[in-house]
C-alpha atoms as a PDB file:
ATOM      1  CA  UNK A   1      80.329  19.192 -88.456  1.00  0.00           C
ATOM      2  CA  UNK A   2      78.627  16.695 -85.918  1.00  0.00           C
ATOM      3  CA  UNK A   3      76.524  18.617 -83.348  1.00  0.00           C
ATOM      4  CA  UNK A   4      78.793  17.831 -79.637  1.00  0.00           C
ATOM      5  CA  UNK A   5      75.671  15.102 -78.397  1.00  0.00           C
ATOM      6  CA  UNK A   6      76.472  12.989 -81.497  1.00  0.00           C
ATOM      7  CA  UNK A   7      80.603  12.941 -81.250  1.00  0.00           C
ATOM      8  CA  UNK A   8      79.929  12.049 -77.729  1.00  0.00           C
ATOM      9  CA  UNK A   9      77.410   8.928 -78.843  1.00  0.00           C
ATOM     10  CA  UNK A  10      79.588   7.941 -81.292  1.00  0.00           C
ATOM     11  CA  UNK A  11      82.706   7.907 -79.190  1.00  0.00           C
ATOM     12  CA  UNK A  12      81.026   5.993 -76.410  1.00  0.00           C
ATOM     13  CA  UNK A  13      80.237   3.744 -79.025  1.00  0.00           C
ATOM     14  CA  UNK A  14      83.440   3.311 -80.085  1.00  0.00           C
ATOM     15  CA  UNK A  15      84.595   3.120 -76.668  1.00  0.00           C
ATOM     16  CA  UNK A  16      81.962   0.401 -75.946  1.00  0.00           C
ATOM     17  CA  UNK A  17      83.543  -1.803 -78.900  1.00  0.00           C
ATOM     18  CA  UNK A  18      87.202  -1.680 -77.863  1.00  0.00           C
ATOM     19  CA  UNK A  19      86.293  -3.077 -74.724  1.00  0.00           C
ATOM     20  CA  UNK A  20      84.522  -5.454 -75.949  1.00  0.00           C
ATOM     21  CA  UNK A  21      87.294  -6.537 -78.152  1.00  0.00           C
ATOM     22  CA  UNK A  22      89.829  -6.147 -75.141  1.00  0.00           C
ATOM     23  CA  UNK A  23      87.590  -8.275 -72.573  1.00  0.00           C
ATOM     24  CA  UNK A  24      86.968 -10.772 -75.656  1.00  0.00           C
ATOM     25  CA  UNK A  25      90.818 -11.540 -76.059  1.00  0.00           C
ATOM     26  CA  UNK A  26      91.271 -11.943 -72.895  1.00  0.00           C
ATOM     27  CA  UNK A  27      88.499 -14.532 -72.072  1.00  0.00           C
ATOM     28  CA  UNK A  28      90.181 -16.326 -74.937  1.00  0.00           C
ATOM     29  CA  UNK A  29      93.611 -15.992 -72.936  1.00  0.00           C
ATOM     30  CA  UNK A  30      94.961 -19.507 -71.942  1.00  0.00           C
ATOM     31  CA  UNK A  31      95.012 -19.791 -68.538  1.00  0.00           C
ATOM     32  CA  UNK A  32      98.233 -19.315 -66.362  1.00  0.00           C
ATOM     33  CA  UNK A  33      99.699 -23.021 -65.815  1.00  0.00           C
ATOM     34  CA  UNK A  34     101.195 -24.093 -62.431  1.00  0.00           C
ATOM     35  CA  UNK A  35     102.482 -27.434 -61.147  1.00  0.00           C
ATOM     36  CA  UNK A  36     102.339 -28.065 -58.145  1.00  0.00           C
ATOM     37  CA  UNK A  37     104.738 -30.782 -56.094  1.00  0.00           C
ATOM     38  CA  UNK A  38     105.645 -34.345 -57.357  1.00  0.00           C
ATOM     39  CA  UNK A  39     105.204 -36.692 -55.203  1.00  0.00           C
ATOM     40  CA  UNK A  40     106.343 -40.366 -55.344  1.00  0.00           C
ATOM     41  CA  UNK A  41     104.867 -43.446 -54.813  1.00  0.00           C
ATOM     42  CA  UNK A  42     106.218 -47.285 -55.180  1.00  0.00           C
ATOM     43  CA  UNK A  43     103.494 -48.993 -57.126  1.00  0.00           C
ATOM     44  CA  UNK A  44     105.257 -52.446 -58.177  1.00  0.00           C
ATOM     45  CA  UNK A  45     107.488 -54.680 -57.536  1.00  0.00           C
ATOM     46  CA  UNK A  46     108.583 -57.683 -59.320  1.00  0.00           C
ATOM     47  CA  UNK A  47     112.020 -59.125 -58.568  1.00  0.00           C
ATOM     48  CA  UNK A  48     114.302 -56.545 -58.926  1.00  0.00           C
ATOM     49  CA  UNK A  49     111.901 -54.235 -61.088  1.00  0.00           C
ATOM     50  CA  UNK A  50     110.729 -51.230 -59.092  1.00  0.00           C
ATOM     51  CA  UNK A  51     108.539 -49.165 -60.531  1.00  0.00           C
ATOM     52  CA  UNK A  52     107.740 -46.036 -58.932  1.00  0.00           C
ATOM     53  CA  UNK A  53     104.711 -43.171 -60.206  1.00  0.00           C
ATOM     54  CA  UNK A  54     105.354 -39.577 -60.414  1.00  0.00           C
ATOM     55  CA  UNK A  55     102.202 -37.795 -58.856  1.00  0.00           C
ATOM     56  CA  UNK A  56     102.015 -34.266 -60.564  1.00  0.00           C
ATOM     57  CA  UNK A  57      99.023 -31.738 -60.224  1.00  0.00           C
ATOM     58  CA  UNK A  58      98.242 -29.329 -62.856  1.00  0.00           C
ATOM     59  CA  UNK A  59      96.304 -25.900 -61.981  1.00  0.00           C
ATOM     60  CA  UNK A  60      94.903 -23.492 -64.426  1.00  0.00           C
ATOM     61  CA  UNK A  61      94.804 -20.532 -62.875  1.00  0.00           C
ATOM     62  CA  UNK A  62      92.380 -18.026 -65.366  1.00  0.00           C
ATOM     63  CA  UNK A  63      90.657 -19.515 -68.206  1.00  0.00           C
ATOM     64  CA  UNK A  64      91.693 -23.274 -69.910  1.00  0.00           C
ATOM     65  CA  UNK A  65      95.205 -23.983 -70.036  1.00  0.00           C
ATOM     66  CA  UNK A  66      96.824 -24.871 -73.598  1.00  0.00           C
ATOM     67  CA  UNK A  67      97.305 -28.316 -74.385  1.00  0.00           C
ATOM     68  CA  UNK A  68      99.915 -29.974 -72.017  1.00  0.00           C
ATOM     69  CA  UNK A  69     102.474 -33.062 -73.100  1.00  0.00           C
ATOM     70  CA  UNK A  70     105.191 -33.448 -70.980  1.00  0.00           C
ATOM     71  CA  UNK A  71     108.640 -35.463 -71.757  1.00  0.00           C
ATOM     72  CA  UNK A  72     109.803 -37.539 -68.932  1.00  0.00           C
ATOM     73  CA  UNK A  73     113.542 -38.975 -68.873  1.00  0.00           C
ATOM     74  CA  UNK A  74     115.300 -41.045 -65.965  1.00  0.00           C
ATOM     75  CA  UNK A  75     119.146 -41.677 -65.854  1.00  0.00           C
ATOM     76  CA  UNK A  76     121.394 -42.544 -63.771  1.00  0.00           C
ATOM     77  CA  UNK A  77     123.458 -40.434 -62.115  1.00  0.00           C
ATOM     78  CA  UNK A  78     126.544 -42.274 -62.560  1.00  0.00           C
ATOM     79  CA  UNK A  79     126.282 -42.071 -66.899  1.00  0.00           C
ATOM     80  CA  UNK A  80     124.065 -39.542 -67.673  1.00  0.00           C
ATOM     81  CA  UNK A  81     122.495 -41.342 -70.333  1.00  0.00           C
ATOM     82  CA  UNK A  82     118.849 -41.255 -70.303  1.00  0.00           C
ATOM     83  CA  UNK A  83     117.486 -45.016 -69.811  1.00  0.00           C
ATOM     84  CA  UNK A  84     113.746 -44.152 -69.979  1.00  0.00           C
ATOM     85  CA  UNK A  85     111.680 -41.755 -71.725  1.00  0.00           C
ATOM     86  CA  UNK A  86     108.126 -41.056 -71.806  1.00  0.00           C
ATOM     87  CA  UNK A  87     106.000 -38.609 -73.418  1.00  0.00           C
ATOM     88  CA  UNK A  88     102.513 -38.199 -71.189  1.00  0.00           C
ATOM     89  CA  UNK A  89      99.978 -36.176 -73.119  1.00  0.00           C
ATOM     90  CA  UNK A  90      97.868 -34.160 -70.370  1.00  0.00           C
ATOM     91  CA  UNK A  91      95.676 -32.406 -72.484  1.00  0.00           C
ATOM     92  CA  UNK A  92      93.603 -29.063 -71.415  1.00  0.00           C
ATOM     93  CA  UNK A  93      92.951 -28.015 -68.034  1.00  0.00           C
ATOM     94  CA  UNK A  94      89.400 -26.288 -67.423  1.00  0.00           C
ATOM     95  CA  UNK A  95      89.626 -22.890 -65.864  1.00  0.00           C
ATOM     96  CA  UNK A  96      90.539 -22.570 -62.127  1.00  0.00           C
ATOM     97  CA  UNK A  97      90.864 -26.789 -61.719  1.00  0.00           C
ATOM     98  CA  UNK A  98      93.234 -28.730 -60.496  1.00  0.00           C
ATOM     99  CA  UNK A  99      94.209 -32.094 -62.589  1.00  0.00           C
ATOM    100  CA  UNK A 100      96.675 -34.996 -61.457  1.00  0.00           C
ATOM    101  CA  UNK A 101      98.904 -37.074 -64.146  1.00  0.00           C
ATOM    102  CA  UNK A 102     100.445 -39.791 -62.849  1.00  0.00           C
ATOM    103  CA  UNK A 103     104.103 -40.815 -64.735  1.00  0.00           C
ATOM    104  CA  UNK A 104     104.812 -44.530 -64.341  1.00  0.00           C
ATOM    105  CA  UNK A 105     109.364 -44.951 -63.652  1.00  0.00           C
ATOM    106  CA  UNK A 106     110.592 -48.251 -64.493  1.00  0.00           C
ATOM    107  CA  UNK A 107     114.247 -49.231 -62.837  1.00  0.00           C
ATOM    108  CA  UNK A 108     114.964 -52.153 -63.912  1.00  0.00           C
ATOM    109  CA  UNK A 109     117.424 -54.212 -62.205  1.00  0.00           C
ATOM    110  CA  UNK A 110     117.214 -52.327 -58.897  1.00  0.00           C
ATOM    111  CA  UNK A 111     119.782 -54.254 -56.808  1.00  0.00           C
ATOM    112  CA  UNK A 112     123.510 -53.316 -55.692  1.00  0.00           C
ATOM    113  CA  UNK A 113     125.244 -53.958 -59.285  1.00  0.00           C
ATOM    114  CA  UNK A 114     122.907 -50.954 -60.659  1.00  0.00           C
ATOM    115  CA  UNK A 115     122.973 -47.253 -60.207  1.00  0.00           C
ATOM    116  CA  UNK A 116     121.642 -45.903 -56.607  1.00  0.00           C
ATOM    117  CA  UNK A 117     121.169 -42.691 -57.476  1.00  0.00           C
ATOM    118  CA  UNK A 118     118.609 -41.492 -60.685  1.00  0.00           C
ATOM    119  CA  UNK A 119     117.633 -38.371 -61.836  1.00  0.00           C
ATOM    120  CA  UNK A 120     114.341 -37.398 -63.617  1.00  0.00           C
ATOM    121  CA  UNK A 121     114.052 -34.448 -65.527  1.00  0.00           C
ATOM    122  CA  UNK A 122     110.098 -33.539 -66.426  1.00  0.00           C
ATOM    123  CA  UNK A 123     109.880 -31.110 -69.298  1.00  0.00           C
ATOM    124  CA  UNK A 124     106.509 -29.010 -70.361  1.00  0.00           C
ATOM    125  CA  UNK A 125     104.996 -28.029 -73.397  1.00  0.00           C
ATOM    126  CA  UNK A 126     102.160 -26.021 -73.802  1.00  0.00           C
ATOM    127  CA  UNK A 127     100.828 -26.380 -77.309  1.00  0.00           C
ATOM    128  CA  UNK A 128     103.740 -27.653 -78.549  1.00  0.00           C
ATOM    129  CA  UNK A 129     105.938 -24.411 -77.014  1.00  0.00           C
ATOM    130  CA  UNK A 130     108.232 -25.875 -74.009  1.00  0.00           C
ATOM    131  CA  UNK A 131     107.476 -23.705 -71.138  1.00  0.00           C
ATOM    132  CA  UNK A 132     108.769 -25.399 -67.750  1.00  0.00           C
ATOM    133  CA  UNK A 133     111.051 -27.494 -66.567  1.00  0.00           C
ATOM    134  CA  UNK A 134     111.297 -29.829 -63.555  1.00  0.00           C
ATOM    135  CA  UNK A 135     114.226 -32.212 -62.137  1.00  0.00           C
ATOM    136  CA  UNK A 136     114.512 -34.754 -59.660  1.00  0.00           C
ATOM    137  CA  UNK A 137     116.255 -37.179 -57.947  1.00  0.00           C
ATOM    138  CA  UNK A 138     115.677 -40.591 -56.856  1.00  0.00           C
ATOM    139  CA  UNK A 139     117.993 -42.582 -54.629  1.00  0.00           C
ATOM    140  CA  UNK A 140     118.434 -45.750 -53.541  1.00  0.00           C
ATOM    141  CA  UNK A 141     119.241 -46.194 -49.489  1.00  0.00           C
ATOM    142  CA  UNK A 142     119.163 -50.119 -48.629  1.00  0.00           C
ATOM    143  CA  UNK A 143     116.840 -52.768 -48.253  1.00  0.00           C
ATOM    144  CA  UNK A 144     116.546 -55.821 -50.292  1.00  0.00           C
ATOM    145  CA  UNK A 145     113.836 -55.503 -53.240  1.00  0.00           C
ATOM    146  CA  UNK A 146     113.738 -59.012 -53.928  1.00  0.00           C
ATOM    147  CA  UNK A 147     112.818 -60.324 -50.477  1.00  0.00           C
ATOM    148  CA  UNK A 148     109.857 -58.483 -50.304  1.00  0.00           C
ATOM    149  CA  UNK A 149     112.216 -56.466 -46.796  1.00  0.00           C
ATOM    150  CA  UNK A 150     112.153 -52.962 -45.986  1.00  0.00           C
ATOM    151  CA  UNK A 151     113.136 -50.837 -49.147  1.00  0.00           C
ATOM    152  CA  UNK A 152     114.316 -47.674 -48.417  1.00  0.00           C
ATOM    153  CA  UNK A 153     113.784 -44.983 -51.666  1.00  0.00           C
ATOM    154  CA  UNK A 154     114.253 -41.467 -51.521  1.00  0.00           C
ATOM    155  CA  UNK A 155     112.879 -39.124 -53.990  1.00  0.00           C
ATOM    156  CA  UNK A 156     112.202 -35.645 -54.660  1.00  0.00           C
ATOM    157  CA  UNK A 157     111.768 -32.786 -57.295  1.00  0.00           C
ATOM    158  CA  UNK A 158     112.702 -29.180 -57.384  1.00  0.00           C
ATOM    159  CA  UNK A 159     110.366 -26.243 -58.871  1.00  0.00           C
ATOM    160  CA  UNK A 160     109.180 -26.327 -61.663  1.00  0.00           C
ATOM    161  CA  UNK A 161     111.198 -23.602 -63.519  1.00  0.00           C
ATOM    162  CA  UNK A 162     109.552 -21.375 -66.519  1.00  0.00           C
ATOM    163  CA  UNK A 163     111.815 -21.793 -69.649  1.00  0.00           C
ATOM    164  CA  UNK A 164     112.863 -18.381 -70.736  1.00  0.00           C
END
């Protein structure tokens, strides 16, 4: 039998190496991922081509995020049918930054005989695992895009939602 000073060195040491091991997974946890709000912007016009970017900021909160792709698709409202779809690889987001991805939307043929109301729907994966989801909406209020006149575009997204 082990004298009571050695079962207590030897169970500190083991003590000492489990949490090691425990603080070692965890500062190779991926950090939590959070997106922030998508903003719009109108970025070109030509004739009745409107092409609008989605602004979206990407915070790891914790250590590095996993590697980030997200699927973009726009549609109109009317069919249902997506009309556009992108795939934007983001890639890894350094611990407790911020990173913005910008997502070029092409309309084409923005003029009364289209659709005036799109949606967008933004879906996340995180090494290759979909884990949130985003949709929007973009609609068309007036204004004549060829002329160069006052073009009124509203746009927004919800939440991004985590996929269960």
């Amino acid at each position: 039998m082990l004298p009571p000073r050695r079962i207590l060195l030897a169970g500190a040491l083991v003590g000492l190496l489990v949490a090691g091991a425990v603080a070692g997974l965890a500062a190779a946890q991926p950090g939590a991922l959070r997106i922030g709000n998508v903003r719009f912007v109108k970025s070109e016009v030509k004739g009745d081509n409107l092409t609008l970017d989605a602004i979206a900021y990407f915070s790891s909160l914790g250590g590095t995020s996993r590697d980030i792709r997200v699927e973009v698709y726009l549609y109109p409202q009317s069919t249902g049918l997506a009309e556009q779809r992108d795939d934007v690889h983001v890639g890894r987001v350094p611990a407790a930054t911020t990173n913005e991805v910008r997502i070029p939307l092409h309309l084409a043929g923005f003029n009364a005989s289209r659709p005036l109301s799109w949606s967008v729907d933004f879906l996340v994966f995180e090494d290759g695992l979909l884990t949130q989801e985003g949709h929007g909406n973009i609609g068309y209020r007036g204004g004549d895009i060829g002329s160069g006149r006052a073009l009124d575009v509203a746009a927004s997204v919800s939440a991004f939602q985590r996929v269960p």
